[in-house]
C-alpha atoms as a PDB file:
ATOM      1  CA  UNK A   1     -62.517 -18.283  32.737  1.00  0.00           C
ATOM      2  CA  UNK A   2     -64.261 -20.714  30.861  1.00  0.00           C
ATOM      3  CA  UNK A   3     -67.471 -22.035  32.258  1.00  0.00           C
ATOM      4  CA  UNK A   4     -68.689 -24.926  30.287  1.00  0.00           C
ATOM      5  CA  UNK A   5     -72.157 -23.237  29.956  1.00  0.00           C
ATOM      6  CA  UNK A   6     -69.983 -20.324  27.790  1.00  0.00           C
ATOM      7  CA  UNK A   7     -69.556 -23.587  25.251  1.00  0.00           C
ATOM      8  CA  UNK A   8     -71.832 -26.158  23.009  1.00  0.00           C
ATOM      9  CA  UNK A   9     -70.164 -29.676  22.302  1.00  0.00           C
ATOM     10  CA  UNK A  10     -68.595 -28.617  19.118  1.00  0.00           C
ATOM     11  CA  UNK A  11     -65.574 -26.414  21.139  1.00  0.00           C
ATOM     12  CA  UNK A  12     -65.796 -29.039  23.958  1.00  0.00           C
ATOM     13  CA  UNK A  13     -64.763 -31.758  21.212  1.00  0.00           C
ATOM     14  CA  UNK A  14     -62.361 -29.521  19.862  1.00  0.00           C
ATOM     15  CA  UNK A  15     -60.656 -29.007  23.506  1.00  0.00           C
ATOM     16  CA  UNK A  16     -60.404 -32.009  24.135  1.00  0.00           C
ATOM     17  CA  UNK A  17     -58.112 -32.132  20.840  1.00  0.00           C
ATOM     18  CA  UNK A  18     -55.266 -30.225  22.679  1.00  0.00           C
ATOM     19  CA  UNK A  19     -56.298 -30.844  26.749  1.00  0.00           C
ATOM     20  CA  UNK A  20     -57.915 -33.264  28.913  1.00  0.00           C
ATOM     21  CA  UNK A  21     -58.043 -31.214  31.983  1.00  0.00           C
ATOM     22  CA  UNK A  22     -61.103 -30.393  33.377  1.00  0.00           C
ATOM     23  CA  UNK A  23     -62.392 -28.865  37.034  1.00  0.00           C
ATOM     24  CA  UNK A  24     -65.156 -30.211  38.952  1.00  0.00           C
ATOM     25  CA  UNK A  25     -66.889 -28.102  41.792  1.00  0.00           C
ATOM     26  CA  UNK A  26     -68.586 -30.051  44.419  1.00  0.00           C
ATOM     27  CA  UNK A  27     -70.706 -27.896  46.858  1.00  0.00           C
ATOM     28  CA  UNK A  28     -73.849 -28.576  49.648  1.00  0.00           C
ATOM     29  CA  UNK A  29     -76.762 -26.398  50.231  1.00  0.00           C
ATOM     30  CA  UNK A  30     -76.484 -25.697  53.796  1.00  0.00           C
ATOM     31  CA  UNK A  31     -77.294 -23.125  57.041  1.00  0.00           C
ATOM     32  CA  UNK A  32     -74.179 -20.703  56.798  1.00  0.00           C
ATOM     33  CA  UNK A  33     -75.462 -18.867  60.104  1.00  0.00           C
ATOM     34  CA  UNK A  34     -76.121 -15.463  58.402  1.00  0.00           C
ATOM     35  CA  UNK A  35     -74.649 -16.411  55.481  1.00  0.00           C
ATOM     36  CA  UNK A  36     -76.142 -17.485  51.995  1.00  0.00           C
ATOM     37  CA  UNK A  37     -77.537 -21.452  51.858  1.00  0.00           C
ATOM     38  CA  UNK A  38     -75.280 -21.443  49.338  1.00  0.00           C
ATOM     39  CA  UNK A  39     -71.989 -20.931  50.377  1.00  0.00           C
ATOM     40  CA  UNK A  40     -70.429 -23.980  50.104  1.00  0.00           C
ATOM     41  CA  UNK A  41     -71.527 -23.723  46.224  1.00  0.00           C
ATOM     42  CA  UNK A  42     -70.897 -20.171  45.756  1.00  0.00           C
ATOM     43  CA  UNK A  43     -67.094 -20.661  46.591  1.00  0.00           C
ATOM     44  CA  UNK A  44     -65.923 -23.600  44.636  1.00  0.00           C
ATOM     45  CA  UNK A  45     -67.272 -22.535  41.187  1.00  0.00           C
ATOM     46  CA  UNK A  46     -65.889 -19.105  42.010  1.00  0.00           C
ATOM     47  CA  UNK A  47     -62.418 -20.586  42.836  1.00  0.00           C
ATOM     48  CA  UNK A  48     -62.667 -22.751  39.947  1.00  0.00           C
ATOM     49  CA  UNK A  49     -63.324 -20.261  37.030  1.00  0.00           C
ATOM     50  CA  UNK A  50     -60.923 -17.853  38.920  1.00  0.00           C
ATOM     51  CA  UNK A  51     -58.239 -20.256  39.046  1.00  0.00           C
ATOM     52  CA  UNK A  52     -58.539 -21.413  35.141  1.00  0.00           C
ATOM     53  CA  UNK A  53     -58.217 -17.639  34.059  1.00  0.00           C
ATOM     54  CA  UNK A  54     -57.623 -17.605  30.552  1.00  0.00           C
ATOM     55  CA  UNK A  55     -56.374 -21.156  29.920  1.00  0.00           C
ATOM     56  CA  UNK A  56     -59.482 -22.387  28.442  1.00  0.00           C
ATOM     57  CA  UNK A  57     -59.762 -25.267  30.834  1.00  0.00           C
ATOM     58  CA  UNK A  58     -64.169 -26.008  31.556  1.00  0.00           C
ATOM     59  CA  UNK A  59     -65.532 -25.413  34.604  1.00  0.00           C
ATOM     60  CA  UNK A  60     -68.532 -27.743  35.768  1.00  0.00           C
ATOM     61  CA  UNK A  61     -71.647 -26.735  37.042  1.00  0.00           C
ATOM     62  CA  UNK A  62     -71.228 -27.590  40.967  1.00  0.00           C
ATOM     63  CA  UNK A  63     -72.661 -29.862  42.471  1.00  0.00           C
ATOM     64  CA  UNK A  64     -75.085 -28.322  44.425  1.00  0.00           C
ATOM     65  CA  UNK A  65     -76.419 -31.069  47.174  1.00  0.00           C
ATOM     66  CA  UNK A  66     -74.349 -32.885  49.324  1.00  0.00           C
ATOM     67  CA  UNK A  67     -73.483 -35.268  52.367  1.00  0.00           C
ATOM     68  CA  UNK A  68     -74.958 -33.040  55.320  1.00  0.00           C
ATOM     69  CA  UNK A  69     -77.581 -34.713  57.821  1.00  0.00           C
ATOM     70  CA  UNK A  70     -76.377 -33.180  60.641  1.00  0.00           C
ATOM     71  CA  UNK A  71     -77.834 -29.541  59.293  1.00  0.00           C
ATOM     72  CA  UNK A  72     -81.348 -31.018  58.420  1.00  0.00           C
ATOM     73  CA  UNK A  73     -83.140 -29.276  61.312  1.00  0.00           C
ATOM     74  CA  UNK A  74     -82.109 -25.826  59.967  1.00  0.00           C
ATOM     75  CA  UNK A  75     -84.534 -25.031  56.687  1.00  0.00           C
ATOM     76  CA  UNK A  76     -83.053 -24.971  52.991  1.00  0.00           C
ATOM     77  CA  UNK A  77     -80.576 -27.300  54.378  1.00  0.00           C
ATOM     78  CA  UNK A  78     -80.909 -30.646  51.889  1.00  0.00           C
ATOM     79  CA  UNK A  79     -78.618 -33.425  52.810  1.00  0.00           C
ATOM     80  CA  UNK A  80     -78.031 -36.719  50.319  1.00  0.00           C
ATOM     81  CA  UNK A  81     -77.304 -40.139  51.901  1.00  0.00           C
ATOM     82  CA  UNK A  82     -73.232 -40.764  51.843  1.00  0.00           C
ATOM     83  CA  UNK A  83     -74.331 -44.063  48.894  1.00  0.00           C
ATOM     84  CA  UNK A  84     -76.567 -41.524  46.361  1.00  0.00           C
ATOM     85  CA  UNK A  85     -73.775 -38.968  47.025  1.00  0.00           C
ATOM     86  CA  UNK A  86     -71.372 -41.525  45.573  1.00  0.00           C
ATOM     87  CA  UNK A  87     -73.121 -42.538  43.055  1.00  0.00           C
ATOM     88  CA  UNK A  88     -73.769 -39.491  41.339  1.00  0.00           C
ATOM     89  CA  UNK A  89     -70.234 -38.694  41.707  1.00  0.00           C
ATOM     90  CA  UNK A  90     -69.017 -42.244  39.839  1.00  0.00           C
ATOM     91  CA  UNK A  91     -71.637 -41.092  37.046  1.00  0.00           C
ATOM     92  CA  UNK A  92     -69.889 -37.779  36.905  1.00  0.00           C
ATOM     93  CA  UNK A  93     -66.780 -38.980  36.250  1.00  0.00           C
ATOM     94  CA  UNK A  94     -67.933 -41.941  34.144  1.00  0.00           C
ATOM     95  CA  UNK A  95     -68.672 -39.391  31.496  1.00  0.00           C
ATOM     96  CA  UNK A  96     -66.291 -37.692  32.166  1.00  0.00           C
ATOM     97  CA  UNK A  97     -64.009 -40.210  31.494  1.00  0.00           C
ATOM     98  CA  UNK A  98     -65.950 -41.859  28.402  1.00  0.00           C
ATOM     99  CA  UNK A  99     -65.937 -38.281  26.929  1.00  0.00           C
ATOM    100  CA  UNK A 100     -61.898 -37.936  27.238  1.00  0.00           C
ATOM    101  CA  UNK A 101     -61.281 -36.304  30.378  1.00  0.00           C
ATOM    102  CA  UNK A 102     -58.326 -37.897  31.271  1.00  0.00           C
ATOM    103  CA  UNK A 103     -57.045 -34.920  34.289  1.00  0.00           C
ATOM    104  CA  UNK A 104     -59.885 -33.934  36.620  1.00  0.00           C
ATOM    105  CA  UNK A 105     -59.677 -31.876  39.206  1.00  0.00           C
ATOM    106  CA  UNK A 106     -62.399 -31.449  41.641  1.00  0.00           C
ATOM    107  CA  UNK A 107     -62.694 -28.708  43.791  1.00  0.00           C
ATOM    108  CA  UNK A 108     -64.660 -29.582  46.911  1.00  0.00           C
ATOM    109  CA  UNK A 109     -66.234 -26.485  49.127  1.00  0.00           C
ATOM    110  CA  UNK A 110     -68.233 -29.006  51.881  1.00  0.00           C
ATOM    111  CA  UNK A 111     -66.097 -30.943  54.292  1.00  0.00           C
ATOM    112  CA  UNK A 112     -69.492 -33.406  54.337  1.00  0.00           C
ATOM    113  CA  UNK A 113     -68.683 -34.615  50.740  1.00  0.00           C
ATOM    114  CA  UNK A 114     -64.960 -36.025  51.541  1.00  0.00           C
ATOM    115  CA  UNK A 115     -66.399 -39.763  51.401  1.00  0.00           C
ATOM    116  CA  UNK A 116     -66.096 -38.826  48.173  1.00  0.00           C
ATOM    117  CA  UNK A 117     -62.538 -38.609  48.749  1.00  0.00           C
ATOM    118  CA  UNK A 118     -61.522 -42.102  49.054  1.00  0.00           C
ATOM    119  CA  UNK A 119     -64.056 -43.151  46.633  1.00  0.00           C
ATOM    120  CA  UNK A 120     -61.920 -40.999  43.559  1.00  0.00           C
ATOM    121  CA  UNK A 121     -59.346 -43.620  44.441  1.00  0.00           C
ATOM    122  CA  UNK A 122     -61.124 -46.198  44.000  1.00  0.00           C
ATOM    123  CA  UNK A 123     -62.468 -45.236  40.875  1.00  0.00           C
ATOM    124  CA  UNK A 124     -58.956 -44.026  39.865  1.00  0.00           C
ATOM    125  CA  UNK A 125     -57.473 -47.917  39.998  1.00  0.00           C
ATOM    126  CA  UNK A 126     -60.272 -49.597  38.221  1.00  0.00           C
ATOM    127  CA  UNK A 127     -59.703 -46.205  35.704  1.00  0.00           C
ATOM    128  CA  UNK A 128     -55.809 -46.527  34.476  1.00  0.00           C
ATOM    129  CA  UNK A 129     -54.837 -43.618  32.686  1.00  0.00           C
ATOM    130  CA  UNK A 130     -57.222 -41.055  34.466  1.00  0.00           C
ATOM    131  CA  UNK A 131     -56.350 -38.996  37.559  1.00  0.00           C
ATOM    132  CA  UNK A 132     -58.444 -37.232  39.714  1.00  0.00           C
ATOM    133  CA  UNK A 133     -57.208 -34.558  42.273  1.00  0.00           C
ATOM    134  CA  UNK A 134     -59.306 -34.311  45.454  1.00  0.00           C
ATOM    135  CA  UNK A 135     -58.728 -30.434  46.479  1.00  0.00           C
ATOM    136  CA  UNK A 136     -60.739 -28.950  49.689  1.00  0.00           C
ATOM    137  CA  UNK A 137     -59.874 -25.461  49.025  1.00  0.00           C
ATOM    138  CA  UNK A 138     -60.531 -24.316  52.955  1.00  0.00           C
ATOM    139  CA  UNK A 139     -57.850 -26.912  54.476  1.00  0.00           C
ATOM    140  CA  UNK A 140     -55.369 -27.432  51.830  1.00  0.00           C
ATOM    141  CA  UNK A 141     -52.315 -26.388  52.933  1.00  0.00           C
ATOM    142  CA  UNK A 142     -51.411 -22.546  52.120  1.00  0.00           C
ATOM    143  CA  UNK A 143     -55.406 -21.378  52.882  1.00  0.00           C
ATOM    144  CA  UNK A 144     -55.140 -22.730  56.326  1.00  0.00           C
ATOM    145  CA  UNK A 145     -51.867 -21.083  56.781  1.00  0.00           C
ATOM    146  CA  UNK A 146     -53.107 -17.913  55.563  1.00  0.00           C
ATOM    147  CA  UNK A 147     -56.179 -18.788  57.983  1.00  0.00           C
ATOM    148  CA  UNK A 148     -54.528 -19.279  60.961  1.00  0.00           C
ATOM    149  CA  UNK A 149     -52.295 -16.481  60.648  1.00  0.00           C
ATOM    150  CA  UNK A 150     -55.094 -13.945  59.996  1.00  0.00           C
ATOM    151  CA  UNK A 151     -57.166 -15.315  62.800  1.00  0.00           C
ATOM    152  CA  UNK A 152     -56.870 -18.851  64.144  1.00  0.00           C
ATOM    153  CA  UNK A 153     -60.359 -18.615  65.718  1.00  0.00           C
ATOM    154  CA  UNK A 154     -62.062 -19.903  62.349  1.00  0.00           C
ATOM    155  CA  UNK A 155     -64.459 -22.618  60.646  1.00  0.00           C
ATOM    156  CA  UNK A 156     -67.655 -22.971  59.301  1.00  0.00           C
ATOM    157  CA  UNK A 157     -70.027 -20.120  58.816  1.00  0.00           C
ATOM    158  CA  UNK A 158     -67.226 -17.600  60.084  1.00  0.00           C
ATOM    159  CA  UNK A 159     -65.656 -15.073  59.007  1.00  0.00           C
ATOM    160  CA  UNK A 160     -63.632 -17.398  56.979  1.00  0.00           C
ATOM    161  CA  UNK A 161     -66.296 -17.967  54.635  1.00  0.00           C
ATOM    162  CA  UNK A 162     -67.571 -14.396  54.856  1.00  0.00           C
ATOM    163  CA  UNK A 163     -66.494 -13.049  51.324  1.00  0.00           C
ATOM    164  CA  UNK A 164     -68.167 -10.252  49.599  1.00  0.00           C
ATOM    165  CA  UNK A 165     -69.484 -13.114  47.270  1.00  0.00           C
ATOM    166  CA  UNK A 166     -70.957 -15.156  50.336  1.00  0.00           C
ATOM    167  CA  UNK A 167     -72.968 -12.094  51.668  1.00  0.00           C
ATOM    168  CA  UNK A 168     -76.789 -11.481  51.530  1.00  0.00           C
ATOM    169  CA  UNK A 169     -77.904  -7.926  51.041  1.00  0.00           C
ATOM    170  CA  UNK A 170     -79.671  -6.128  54.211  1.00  0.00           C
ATOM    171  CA  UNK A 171     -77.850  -8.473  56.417  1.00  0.00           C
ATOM    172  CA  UNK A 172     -75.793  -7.423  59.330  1.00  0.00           C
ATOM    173  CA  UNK A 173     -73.310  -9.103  60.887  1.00  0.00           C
ATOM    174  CA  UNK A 174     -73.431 -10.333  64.898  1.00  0.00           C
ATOM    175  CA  UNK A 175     -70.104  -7.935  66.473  1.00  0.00           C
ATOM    176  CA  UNK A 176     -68.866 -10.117  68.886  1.00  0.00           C
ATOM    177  CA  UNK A 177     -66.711 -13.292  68.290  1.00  0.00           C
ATOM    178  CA  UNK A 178     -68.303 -16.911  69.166  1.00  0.00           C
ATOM    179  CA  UNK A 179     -65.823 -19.305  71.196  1.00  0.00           C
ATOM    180  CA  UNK A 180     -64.854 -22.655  69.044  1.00  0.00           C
ATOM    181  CA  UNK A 181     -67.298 -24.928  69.632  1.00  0.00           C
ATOM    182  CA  UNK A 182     -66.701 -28.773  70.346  1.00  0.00           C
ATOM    183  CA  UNK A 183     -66.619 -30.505  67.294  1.00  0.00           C
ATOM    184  CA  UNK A 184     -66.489 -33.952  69.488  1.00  0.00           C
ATOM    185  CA  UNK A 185     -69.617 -33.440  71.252  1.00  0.00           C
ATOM    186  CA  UNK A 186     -71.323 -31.810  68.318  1.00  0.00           C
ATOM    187  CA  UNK A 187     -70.851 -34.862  66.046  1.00  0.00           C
ATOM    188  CA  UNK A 188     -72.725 -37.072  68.603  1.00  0.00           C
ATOM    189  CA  UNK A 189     -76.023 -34.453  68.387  1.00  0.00           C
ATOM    190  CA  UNK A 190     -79.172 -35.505  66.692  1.00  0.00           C
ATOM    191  CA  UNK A 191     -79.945 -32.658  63.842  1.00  0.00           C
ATOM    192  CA  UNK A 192     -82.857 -31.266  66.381  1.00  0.00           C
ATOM    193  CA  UNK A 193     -79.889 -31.243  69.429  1.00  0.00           C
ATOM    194  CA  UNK A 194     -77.390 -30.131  66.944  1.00  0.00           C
ATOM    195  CA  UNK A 195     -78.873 -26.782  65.960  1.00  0.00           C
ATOM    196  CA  UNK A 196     -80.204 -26.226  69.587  1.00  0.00           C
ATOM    197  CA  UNK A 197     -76.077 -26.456  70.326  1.00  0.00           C
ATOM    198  CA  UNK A 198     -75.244 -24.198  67.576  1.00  0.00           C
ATOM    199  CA  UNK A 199     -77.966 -21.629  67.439  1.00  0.00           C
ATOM    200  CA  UNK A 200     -77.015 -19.745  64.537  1.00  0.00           C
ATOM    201  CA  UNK A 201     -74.873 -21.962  62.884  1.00  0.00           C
ATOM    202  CA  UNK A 202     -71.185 -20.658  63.074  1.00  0.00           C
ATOM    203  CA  UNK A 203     -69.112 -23.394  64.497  1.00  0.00           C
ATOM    204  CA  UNK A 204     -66.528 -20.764  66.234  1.00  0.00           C
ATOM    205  CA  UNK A 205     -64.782 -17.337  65.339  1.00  0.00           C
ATOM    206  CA  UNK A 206     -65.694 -14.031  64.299  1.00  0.00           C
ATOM    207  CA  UNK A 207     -68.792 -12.984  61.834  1.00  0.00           C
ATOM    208  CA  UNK A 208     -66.682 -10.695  59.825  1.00  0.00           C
ATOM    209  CA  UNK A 209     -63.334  -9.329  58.554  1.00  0.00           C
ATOM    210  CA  UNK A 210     -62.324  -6.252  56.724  1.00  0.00           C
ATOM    211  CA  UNK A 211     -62.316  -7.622  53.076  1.00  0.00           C
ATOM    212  CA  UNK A 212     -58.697  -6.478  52.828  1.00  0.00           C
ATOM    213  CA  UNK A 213     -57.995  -9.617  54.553  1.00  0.00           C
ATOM    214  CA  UNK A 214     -60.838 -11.476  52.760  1.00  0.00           C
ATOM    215  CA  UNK A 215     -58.986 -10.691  49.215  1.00  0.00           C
ATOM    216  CA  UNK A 216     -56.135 -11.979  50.820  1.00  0.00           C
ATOM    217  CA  UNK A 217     -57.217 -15.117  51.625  1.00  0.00           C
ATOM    218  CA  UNK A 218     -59.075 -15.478  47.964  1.00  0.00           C
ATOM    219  CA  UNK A 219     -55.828 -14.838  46.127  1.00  0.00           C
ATOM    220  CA  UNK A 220     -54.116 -17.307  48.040  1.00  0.00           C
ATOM    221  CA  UNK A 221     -56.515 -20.319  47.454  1.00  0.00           C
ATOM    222  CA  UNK A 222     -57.361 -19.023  43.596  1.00  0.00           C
ATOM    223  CA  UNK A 223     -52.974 -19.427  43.640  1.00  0.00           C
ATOM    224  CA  UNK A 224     -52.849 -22.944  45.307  1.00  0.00           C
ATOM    225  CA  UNK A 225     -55.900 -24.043  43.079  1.00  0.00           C
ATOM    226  CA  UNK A 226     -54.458 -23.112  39.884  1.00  0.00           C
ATOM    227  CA  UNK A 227     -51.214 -24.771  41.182  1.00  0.00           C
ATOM    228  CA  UNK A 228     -52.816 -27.884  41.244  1.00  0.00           C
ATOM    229  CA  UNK A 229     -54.470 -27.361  38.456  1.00  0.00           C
ATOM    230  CA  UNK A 230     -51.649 -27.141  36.264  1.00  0.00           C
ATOM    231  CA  UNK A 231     -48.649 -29.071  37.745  1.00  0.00           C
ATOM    232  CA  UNK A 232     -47.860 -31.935  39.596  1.00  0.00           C
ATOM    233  CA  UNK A 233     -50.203 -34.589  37.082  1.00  0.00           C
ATOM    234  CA  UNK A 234     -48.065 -38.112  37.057  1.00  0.00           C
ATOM    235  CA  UNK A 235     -46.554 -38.893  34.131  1.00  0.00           C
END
């Protein structure tokens, strides 16, 4: 793996000589339910530097705030407004680009941040010559295969996103399994409403699963990711 804090500017210009790839986490520092803040941060980055392996291609530090207002009632959750959110993602890949990144691939670990989706589009056409691949590992489409045939009652803050990575230390696990909740309704709650809905913040499914089936899952998004990561570029 090759974190771009592991390099100074000298072997970053001398990359660039031979590659223009580069991966981008984006992440959000939200309630998880019993889960670290920073899941949605902690998984990305992972999947990014596990993905890249030995190919030499930087990771980015994530991004470690993003687009979630609904979780503002629930402390250590910090939410930035959908038009800051974009901006600081056009400045990212401004440099990006300036610098010679000319095949980004940004690995997105917070369903909040997909305005930023559409926007890489955007900034793609007035951009010729740079392409930017949009990946939320947790729905693309082999990890929500592998989801769903592990346990289809899954989504935020379950055991889905319960990795031995994820976990805090001296923190056990609720046994039972919560019933999906309704995504409708819930996005029509005010943040105060919203948590008095949720409770503990896991939107439906177990707490936990053996990590046999936790490594499972992790190989097959690390696989998908690096797919992405190096095929299927235009041109």
């Amino acid at each position: 793996m090759t974190a771009i804090e592991q390099m100074n500017w000298m072997q970053v210009e001398d990359y660039l000589k031979t590659d223009d790839r580069c991966i981008l986490p984006l992440g959000s520092t939200e309630q998880h339910a019993h889960l670290s803040l920073c899941v949605d941060n902690i998984l990305p980055f992972k999947l990014a530097q596990d993905a890249v392996g030995d190919s030499g291609v930087p990771v980015f530090p994530v991004l470690p705030y993003g687009v979630t207002p609904y979780f503002r009632a629930y402390p250590g959750s910090i939410n930035i407004r959908v038009q800051t959110y974009l901006a600081i993602v056009r400045d990212l890949l401004d440099d990006l680009h300036e610098q010679g990144f000319r095949r980004i691939l940004i690995v997105n670990g917070h369903g909040g941040n997909t305005p930023a989706q559409g926007f890489c589009a955007e900034w793609m056409a007035d951009h010729p010559g740079t392409q930017v691949k949009f990946h939320n590992w947790w729905n693309a489409p082999a990890v929500w295969a592998k989801v769903q045939a592990t346990d289809s009652n899954a989504s935020h803050a379950s055991w889905m996103e319960n990795f031995p990575w994820t976990r805090l230390d001296g923190v056990k696990m609720p046994e039972e399994e919560k019933a999906a909740i309704d995504l409708n309704y819930m996005r029509l709650l005010h943040p105060k409403a919203l948590r008095e809905y949720l409770g503990e913040g896991n939107f439906g499914g177990k707490f936990q699963r053996p990590d046999a089936d936790m490594h499972a899952l992790w190989d097959v998004a690390v696989a998908e990711t690096r797919a992405l990561l190096e095929g299927g570029w235009a041109g």
